[in-house]
PDB file of N, CA and C in Angstrom:
ATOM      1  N   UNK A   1     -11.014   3.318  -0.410  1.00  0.00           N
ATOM      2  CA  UNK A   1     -12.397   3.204  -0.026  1.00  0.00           C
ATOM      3  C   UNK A   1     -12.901   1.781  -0.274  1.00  0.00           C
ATOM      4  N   UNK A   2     -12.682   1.241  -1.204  1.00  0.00           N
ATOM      5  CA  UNK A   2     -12.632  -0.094  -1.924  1.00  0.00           C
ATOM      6  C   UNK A   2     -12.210  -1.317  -0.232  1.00  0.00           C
ATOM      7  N   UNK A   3     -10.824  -0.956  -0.539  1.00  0.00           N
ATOM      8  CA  UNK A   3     -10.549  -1.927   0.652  1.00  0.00           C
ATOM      9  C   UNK A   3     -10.986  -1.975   1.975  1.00  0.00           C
ATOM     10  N   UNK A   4     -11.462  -0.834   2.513  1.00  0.00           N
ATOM     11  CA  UNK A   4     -11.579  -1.001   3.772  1.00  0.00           C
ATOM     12  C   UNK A   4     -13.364  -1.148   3.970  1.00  0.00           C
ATOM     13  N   UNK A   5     -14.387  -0.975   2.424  1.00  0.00           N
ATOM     14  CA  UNK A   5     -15.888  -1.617   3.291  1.00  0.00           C
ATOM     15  C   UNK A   5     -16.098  -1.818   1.249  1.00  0.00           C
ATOM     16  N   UNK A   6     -15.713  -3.184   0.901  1.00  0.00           N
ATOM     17  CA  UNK A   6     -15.875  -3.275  -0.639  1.00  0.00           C
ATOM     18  C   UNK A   6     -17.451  -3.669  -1.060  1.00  0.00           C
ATOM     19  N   UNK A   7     -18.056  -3.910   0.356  1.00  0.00           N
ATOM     20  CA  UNK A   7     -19.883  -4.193   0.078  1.00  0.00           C
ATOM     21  C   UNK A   7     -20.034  -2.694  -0.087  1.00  0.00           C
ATOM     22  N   UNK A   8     -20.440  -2.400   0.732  1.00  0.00           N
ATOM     23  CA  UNK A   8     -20.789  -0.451   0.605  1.00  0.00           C
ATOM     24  C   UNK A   8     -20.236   0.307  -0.609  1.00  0.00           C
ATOM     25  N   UNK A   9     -19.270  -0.008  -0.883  1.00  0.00           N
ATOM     26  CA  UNK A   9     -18.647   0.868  -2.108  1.00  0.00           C
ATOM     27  C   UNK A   9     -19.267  -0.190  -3.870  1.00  0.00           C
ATOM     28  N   UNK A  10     -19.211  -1.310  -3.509  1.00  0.00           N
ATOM     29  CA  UNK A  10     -20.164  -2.000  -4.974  1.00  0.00           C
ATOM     30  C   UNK A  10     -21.440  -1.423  -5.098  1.00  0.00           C
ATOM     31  N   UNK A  11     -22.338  -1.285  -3.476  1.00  0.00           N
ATOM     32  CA  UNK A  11     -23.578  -0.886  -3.343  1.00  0.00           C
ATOM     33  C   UNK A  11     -24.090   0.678  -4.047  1.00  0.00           C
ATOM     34  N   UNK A  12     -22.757   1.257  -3.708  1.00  0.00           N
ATOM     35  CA  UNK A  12     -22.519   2.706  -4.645  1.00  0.00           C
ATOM     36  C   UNK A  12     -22.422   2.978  -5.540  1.00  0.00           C
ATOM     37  N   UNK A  13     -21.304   1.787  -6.274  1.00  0.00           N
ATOM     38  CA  UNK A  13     -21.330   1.853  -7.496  1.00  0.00           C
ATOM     39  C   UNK A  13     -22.434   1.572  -8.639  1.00  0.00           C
ATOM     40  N   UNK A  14     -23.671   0.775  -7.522  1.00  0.00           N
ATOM     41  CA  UNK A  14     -24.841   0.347  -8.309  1.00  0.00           C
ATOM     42  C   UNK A  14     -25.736   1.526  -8.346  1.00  0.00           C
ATOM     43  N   UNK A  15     -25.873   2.401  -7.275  1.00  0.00           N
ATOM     44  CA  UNK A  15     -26.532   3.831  -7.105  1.00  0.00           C
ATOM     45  C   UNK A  15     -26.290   4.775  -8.042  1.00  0.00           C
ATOM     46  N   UNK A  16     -24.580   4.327  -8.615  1.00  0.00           N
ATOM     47  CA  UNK A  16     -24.582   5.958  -9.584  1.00  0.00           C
ATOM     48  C   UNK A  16     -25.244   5.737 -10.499  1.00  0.00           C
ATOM     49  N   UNK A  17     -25.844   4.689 -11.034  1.00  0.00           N
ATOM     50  CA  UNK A  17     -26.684   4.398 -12.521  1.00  0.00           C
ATOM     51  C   UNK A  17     -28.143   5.316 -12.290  1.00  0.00           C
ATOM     52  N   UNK A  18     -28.063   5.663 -10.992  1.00  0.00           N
ATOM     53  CA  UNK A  18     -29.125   6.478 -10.938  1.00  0.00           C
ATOM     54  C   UNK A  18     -29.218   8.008 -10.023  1.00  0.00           C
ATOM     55  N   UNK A  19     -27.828   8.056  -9.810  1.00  0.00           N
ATOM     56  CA  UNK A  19     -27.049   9.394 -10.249  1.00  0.00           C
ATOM     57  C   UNK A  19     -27.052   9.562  -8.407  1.00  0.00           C
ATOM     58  N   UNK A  20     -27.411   8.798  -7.711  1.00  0.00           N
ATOM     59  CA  UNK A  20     -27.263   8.831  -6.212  1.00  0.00           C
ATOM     60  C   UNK A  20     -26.438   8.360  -5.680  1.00  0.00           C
ATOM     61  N   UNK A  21     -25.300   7.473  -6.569  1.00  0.00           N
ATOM     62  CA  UNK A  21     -23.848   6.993  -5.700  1.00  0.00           C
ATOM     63  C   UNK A  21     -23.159   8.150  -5.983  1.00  0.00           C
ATOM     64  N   UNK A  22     -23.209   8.646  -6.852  1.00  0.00           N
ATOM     65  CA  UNK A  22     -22.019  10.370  -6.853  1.00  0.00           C
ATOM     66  C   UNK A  22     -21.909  10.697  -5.695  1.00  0.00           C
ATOM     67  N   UNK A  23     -23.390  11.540  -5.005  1.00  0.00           N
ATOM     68  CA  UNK A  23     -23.581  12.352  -3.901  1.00  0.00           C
ATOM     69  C   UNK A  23     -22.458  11.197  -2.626  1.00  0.00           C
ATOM     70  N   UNK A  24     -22.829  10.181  -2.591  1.00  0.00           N
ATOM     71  CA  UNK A  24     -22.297   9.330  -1.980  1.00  0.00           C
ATOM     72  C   UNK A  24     -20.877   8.968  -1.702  1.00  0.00           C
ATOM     73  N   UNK A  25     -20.109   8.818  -3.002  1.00  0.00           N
ATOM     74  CA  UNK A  25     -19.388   8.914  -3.220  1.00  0.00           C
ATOM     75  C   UNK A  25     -18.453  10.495  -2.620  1.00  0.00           C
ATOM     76  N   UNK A  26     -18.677  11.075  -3.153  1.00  0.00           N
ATOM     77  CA  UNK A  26     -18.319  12.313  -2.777  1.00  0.00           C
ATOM     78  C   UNK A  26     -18.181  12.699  -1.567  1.00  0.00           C
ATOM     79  N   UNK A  27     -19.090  12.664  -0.555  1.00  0.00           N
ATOM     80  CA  UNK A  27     -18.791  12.530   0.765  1.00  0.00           C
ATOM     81  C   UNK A  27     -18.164  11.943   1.187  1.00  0.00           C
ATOM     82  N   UNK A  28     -17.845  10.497   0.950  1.00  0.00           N
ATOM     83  CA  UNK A  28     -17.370   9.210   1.591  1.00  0.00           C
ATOM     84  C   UNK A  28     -15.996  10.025   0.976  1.00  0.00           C
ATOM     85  N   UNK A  29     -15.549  10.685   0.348  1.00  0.00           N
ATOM     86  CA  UNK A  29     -14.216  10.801  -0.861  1.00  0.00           C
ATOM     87  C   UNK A  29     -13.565  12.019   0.555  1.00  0.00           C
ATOM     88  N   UNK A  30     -14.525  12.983   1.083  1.00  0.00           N
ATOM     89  CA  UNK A  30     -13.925  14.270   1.237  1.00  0.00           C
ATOM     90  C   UNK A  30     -13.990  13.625   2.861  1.00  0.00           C
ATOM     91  N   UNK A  31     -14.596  12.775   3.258  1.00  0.00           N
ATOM     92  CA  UNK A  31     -14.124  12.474   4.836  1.00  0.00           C
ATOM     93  C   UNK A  31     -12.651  11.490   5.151  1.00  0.00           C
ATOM     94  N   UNK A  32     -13.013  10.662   3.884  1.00  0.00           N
ATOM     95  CA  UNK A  32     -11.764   9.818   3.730  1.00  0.00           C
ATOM     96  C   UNK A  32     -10.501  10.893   3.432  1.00  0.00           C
ATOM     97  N   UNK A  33     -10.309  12.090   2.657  1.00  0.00           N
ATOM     98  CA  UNK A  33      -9.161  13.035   2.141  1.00  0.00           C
ATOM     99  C   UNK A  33      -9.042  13.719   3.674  1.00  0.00           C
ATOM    100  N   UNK A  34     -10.122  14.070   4.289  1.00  0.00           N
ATOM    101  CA  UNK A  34      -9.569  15.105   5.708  1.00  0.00           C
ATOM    102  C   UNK A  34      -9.621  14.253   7.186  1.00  0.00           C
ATOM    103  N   UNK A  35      -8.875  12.883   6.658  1.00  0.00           N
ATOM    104  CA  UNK A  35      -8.398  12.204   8.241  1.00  0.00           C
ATOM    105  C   UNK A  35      -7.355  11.548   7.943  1.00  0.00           C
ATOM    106  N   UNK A  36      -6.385  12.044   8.920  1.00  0.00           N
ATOM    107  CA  UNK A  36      -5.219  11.933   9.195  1.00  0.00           C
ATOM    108  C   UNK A  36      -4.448  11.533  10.401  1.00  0.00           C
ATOM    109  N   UNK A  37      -3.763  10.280  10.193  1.00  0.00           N
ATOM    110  CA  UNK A  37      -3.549   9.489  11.734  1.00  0.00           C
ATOM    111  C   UNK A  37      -2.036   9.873  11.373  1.00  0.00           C
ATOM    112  N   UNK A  38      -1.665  10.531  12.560  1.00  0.00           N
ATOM    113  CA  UNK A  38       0.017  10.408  12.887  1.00  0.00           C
ATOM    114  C   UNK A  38       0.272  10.083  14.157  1.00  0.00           C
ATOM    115  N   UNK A  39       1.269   9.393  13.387  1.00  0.00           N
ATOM    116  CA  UNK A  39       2.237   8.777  14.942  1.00  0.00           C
ATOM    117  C   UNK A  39       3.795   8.790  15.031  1.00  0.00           C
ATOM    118  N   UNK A  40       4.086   9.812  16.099  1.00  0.00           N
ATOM    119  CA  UNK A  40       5.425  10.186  16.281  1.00  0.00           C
ATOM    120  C   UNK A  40       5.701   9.515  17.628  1.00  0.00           C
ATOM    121  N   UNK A  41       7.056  10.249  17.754  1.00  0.00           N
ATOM    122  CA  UNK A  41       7.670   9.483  18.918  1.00  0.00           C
ATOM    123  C   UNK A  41       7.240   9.797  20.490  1.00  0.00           C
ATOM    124  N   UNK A  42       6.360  10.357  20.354  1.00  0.00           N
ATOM    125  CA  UNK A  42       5.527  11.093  22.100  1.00  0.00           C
ATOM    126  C   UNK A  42       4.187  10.726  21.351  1.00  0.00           C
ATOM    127  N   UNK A  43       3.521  11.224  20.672  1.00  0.00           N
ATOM    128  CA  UNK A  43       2.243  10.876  21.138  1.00  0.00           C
ATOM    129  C   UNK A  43       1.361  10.319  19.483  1.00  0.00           C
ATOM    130  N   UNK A  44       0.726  10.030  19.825  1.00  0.00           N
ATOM    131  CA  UNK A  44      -0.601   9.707  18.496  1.00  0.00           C
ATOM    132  C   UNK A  44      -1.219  10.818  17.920  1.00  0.00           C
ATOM    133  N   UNK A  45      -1.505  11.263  17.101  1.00  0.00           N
ATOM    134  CA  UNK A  45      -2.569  12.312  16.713  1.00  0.00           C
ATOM    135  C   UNK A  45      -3.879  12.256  15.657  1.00  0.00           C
ATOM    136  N   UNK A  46      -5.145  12.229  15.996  1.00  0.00           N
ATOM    137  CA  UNK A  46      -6.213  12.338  15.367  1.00  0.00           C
ATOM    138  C   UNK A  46      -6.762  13.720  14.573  1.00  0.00           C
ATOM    139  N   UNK A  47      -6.366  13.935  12.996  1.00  0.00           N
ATOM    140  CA  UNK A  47      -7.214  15.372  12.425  1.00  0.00           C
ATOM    141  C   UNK A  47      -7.924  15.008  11.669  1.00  0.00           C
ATOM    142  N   UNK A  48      -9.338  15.259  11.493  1.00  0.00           N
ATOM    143  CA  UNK A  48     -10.294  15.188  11.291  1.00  0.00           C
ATOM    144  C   UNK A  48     -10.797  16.746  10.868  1.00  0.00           C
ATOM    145  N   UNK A  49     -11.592  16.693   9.061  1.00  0.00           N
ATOM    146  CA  UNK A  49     -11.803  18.168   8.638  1.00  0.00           C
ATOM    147  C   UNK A  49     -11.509  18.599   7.814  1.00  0.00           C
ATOM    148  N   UNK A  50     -11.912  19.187   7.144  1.00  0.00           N
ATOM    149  CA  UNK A  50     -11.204  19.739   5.878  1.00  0.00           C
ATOM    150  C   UNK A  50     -11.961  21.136   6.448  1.00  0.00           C
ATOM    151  N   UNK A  51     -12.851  21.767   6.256  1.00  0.00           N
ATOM    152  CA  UNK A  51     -13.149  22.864   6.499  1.00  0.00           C
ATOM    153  C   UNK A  51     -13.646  23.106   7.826  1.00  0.00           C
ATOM    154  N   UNK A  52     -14.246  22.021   8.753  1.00  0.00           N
ATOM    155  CA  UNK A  52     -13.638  22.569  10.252  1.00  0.00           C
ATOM    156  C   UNK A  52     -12.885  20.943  10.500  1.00  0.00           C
ATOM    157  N   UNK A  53     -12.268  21.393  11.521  1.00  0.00           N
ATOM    158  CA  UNK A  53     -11.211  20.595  11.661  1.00  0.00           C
ATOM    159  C   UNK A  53     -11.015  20.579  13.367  1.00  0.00           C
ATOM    160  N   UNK A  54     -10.972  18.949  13.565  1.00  0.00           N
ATOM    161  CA  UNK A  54     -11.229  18.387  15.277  1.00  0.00           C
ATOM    162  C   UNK A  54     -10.162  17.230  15.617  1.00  0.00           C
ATOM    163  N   UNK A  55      -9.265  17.852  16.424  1.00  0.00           N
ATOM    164  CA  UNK A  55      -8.064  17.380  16.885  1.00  0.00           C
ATOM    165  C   UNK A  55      -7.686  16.404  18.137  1.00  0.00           C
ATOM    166  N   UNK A  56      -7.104  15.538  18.019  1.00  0.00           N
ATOM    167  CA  UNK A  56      -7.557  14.335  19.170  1.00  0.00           C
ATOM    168  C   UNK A  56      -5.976  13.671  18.963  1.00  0.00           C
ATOM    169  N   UNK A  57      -5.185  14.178  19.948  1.00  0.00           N
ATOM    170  CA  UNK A  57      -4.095  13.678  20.402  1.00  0.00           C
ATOM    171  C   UNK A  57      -4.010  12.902  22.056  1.00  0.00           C
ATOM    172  N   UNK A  58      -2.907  11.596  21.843  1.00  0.00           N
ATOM    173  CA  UNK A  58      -3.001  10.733  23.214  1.00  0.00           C
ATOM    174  C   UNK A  58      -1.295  10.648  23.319  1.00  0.00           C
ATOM    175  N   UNK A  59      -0.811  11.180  23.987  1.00  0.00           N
ATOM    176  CA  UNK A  59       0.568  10.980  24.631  1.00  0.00           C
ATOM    177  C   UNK A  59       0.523   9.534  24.854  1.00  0.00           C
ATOM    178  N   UNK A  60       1.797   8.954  24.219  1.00  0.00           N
ATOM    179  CA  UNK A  60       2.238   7.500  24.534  1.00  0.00           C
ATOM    180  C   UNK A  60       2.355   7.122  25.761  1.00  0.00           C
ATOM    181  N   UNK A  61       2.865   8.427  26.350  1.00  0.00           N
ATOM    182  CA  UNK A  61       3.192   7.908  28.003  1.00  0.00           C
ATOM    183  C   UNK A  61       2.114   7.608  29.411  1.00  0.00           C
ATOM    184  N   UNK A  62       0.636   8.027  28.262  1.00  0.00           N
ATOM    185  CA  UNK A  62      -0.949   7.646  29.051  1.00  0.00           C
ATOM    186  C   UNK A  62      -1.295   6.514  28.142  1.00  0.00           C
ATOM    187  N   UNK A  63      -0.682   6.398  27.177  1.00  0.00           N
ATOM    188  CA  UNK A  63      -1.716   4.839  26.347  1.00  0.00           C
ATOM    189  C   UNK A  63      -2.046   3.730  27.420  1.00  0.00           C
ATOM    190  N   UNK A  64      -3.545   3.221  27.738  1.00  0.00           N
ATOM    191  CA  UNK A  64      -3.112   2.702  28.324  1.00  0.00           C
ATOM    192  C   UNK A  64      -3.958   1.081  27.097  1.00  0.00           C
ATOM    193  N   UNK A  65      -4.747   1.405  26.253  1.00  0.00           N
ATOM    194  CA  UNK A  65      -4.894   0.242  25.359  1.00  0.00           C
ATOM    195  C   UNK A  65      -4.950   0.623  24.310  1.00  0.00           C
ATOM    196  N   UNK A  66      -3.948  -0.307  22.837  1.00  0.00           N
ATOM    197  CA  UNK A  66      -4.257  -0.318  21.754  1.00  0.00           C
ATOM    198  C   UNK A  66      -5.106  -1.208  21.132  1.00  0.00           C
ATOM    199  N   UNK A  67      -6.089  -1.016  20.106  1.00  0.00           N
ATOM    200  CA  UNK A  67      -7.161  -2.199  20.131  1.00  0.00           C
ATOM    201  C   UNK A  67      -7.192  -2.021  18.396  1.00  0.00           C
ATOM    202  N   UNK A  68      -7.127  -3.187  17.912  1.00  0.00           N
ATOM    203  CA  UNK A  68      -7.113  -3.426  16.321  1.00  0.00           C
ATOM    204  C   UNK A  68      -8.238  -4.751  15.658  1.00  0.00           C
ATOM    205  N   UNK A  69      -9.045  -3.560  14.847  1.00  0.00           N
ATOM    206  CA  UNK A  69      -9.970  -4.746  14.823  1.00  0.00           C
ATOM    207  C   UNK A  69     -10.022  -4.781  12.908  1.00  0.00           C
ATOM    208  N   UNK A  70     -10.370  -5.855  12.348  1.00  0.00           N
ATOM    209  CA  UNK A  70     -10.111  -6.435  10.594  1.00  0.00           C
ATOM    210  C   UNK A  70     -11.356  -7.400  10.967  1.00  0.00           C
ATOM    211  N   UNK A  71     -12.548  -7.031   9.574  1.00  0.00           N
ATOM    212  CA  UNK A  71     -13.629  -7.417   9.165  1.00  0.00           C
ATOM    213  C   UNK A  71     -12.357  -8.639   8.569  1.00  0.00           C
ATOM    214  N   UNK A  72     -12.865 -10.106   7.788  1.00  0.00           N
ATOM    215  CA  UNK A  72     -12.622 -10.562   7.129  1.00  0.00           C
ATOM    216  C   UNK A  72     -12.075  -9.648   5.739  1.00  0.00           C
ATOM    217  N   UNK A  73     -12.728  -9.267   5.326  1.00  0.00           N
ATOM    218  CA  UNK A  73     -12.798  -7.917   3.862  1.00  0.00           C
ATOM    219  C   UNK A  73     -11.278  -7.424   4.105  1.00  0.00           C
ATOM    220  N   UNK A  74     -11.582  -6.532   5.281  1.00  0.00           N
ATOM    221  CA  UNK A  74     -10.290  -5.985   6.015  1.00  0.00           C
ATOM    222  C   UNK A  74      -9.167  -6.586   5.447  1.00  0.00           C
ATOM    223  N   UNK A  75      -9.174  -7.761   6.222  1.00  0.00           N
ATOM    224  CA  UNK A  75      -7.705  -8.774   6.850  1.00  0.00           C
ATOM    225  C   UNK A  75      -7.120  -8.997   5.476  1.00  0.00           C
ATOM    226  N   UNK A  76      -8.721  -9.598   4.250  1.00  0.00           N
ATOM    227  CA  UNK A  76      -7.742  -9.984   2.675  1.00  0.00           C
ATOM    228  C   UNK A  76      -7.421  -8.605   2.114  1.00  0.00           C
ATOM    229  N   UNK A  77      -7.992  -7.368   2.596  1.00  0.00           N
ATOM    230  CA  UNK A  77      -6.936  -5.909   1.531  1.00  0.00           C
ATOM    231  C   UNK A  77      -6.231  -5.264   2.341  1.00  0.00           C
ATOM    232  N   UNK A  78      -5.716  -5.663   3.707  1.00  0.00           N
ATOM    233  CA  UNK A  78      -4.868  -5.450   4.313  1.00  0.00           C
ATOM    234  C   UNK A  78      -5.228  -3.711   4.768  1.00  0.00           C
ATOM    235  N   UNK A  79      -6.398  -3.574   5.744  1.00  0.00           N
ATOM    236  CA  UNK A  79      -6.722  -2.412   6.471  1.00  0.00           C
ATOM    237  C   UNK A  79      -7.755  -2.777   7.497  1.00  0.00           C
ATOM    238  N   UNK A  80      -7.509  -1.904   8.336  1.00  0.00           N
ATOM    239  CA  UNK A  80      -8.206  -2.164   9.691  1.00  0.00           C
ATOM    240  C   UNK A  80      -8.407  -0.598  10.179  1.00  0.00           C
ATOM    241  N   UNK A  81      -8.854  -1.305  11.564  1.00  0.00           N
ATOM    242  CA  UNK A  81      -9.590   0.328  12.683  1.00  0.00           C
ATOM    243  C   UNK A  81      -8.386  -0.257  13.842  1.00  0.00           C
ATOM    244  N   UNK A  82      -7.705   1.134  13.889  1.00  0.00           N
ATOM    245  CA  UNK A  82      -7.114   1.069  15.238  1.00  0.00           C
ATOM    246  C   UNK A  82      -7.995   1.874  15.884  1.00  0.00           C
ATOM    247  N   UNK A  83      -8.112   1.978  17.742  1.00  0.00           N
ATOM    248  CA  UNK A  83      -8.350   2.261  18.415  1.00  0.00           C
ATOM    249  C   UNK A  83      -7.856   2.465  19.881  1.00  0.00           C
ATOM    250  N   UNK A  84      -7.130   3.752  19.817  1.00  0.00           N
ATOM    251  CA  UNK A  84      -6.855   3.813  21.322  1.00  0.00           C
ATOM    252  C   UNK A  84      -7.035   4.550  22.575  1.00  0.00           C
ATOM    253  N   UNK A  85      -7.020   4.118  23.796  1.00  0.00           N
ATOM    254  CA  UNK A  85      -7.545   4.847  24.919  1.00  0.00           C
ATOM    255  C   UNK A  85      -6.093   4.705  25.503  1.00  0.00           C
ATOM    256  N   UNK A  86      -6.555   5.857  26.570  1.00  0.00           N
ATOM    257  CA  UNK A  86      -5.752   6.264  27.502  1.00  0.00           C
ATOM    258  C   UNK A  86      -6.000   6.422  28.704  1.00  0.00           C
ATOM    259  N   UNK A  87      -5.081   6.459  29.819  1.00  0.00           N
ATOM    260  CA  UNK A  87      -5.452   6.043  31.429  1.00  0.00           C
ATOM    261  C   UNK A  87      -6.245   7.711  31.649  1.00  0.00           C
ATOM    262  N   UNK A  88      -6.528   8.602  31.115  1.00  0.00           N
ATOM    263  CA  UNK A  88      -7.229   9.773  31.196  1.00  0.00           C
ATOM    264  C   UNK A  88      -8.495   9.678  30.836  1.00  0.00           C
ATOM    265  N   UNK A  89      -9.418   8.994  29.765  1.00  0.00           N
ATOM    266  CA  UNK A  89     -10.217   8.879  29.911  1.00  0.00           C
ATOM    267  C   UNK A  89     -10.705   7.278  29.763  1.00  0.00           C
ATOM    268  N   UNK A  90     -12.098   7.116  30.171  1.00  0.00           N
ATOM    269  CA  UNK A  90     -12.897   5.755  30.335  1.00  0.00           C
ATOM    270  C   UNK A  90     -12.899   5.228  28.981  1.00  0.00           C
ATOM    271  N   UNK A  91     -13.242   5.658  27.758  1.00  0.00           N
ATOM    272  CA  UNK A  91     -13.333   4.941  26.408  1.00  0.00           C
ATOM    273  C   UNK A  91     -12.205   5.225  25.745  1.00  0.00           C
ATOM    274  N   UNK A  92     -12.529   4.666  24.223  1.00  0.00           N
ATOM    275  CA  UNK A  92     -11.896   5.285  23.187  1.00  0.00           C
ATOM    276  C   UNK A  92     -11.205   6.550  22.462  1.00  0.00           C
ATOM    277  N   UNK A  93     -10.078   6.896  22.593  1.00  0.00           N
ATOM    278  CA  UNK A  93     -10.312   8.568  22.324  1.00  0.00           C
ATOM    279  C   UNK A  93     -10.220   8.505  20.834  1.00  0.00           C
ATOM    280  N   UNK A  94      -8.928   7.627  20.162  1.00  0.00           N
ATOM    281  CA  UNK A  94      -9.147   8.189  18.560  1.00  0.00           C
ATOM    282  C   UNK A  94      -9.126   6.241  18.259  1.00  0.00           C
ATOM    283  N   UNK A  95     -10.196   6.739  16.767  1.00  0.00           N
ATOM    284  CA  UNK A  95     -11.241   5.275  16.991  1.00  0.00           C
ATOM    285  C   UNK A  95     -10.951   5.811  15.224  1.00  0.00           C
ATOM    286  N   UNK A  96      -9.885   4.904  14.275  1.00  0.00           N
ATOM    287  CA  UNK A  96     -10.312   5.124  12.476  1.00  0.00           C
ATOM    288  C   UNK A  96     -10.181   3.931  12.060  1.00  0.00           C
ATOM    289  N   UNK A  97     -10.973   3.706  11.010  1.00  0.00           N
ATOM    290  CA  UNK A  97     -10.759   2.505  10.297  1.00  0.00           C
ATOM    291  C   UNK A  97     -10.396   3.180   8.706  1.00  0.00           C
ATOM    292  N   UNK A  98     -10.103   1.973   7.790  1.00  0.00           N
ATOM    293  CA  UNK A  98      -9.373   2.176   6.854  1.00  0.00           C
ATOM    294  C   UNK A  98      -8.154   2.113   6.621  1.00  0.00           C
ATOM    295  N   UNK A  99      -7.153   1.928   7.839  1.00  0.00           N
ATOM    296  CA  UNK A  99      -5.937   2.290   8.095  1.00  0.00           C
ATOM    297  C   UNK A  99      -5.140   0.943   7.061  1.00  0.00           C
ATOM    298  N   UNK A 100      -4.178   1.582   6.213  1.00  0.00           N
ATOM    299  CA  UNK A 100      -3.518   0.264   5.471  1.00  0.00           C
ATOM    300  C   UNK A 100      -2.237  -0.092   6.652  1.00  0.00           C
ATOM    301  N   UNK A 101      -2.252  -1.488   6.447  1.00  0.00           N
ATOM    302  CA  UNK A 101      -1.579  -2.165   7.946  1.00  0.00           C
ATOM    303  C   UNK A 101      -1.402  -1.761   8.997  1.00  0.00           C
ATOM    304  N   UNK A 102      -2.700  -1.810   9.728  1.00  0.00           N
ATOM    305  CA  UNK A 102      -2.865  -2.003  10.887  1.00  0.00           C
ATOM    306  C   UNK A 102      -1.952  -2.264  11.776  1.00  0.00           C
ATOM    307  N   UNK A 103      -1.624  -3.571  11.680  1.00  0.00           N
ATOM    308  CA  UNK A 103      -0.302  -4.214  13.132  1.00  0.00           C
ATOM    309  C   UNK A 103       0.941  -3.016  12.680  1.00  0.00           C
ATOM    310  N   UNK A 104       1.376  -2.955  11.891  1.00  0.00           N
ATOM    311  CA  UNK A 104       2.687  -2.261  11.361  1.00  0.00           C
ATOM    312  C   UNK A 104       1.954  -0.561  12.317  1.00  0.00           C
ATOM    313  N   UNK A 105       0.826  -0.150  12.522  1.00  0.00           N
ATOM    314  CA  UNK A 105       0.612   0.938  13.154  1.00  0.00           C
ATOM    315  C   UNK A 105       0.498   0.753  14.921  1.00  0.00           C
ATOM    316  N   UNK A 106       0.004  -0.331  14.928  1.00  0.00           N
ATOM    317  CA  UNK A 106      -0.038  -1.100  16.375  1.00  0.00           C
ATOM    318  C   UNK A 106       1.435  -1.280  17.222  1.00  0.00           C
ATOM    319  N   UNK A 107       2.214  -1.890  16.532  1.00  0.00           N
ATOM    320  CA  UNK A 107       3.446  -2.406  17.101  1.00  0.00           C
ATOM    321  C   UNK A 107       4.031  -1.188  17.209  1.00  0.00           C
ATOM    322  N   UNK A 108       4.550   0.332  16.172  1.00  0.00           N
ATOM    323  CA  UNK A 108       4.985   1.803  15.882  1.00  0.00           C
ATOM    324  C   UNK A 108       4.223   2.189  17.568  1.00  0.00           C
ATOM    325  N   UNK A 109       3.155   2.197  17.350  1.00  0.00           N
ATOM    326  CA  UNK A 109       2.822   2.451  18.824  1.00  0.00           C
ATOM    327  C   UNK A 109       3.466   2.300  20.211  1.00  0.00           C
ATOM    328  N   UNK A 110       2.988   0.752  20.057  1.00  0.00           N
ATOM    329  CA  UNK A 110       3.403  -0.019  21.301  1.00  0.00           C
ATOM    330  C   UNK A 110       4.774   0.016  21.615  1.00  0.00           C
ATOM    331  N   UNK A 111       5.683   0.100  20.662  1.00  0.00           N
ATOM    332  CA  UNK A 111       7.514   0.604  20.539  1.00  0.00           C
ATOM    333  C   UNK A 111       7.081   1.814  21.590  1.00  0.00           C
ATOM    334  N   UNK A 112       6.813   2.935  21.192  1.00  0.00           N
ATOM    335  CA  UNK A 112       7.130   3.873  21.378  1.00  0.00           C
ATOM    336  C   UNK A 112       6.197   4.240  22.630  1.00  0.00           C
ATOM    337  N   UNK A 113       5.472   3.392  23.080  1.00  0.00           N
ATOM    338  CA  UNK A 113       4.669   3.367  24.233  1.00  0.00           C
ATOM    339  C   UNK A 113       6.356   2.587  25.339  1.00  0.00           C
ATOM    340  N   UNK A 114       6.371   2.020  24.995  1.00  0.00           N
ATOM    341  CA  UNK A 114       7.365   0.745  26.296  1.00  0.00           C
ATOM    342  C   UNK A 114       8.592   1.825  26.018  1.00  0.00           C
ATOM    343  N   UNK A 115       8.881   2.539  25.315  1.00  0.00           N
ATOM    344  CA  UNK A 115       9.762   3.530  25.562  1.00  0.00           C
ATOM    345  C   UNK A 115      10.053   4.296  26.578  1.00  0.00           C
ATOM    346  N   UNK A 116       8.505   4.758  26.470  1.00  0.00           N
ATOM    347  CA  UNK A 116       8.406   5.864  27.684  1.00  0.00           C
ATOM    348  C   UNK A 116       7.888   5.217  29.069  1.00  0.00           C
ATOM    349  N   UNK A 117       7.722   4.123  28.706  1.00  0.00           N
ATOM    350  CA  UNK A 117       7.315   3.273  30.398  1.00  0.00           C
ATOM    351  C   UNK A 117       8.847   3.449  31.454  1.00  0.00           C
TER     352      UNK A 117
END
């Protein structure tokens, strides 16, 4: 949580002195524990949820952009937001940040995208 937004999480840590970074904390804790990026050899998968739970898979063989973006903050603790679309729909379909090394998830992709080209 630290690495991927370390203003927001100091800002929290100044709140619990008055017992409102907990609540904060806590949420930020149970969205960060129920998202889960996998990437196999066909497709990407987005789960999102701990008690309901929203599923967002993109077959490699429709990727049609991977997009990786690092705040400064990011780039020095080494996490970013991937983001990718597919020739099926107009935007973004699965959009996370936090991800520890980014390119190392980008390139796993893009391999396995030019695979199936």
């Amino acid at each position: 949580m630290f690495r991927n937004r370390p203003v927001e999480f100091c800002i929290t840590c100044l709140l619990c002195v008055v017992l409102v970074g907990f609540v904060v904390f806590f949420i930020w804790w149970v969205r960060c524990k129920g998202t889960t990026l996998t990437v196999s050899s066909e497709r990407t998968r987005l789960r999102r949820g701990i008690l309901s739970k929203s599923i967002t898979e993109v077959w490699h063989q429709d990727v049609r952009n991977v997009q990786l973006k690092q705040t400064l903050f990011q780039r020095l603790f080494g996490v970013g937001m991937i983001g990718i679309s597919s020739a099926g729909q107009s935007g973004v379909e699965i959009s996370v940040s936090g991800i520890p090394d980014p390119e190392v998830i980008k390139s796993l992709i893009d391999t396995h995208r030019m695979r199936r080209a």
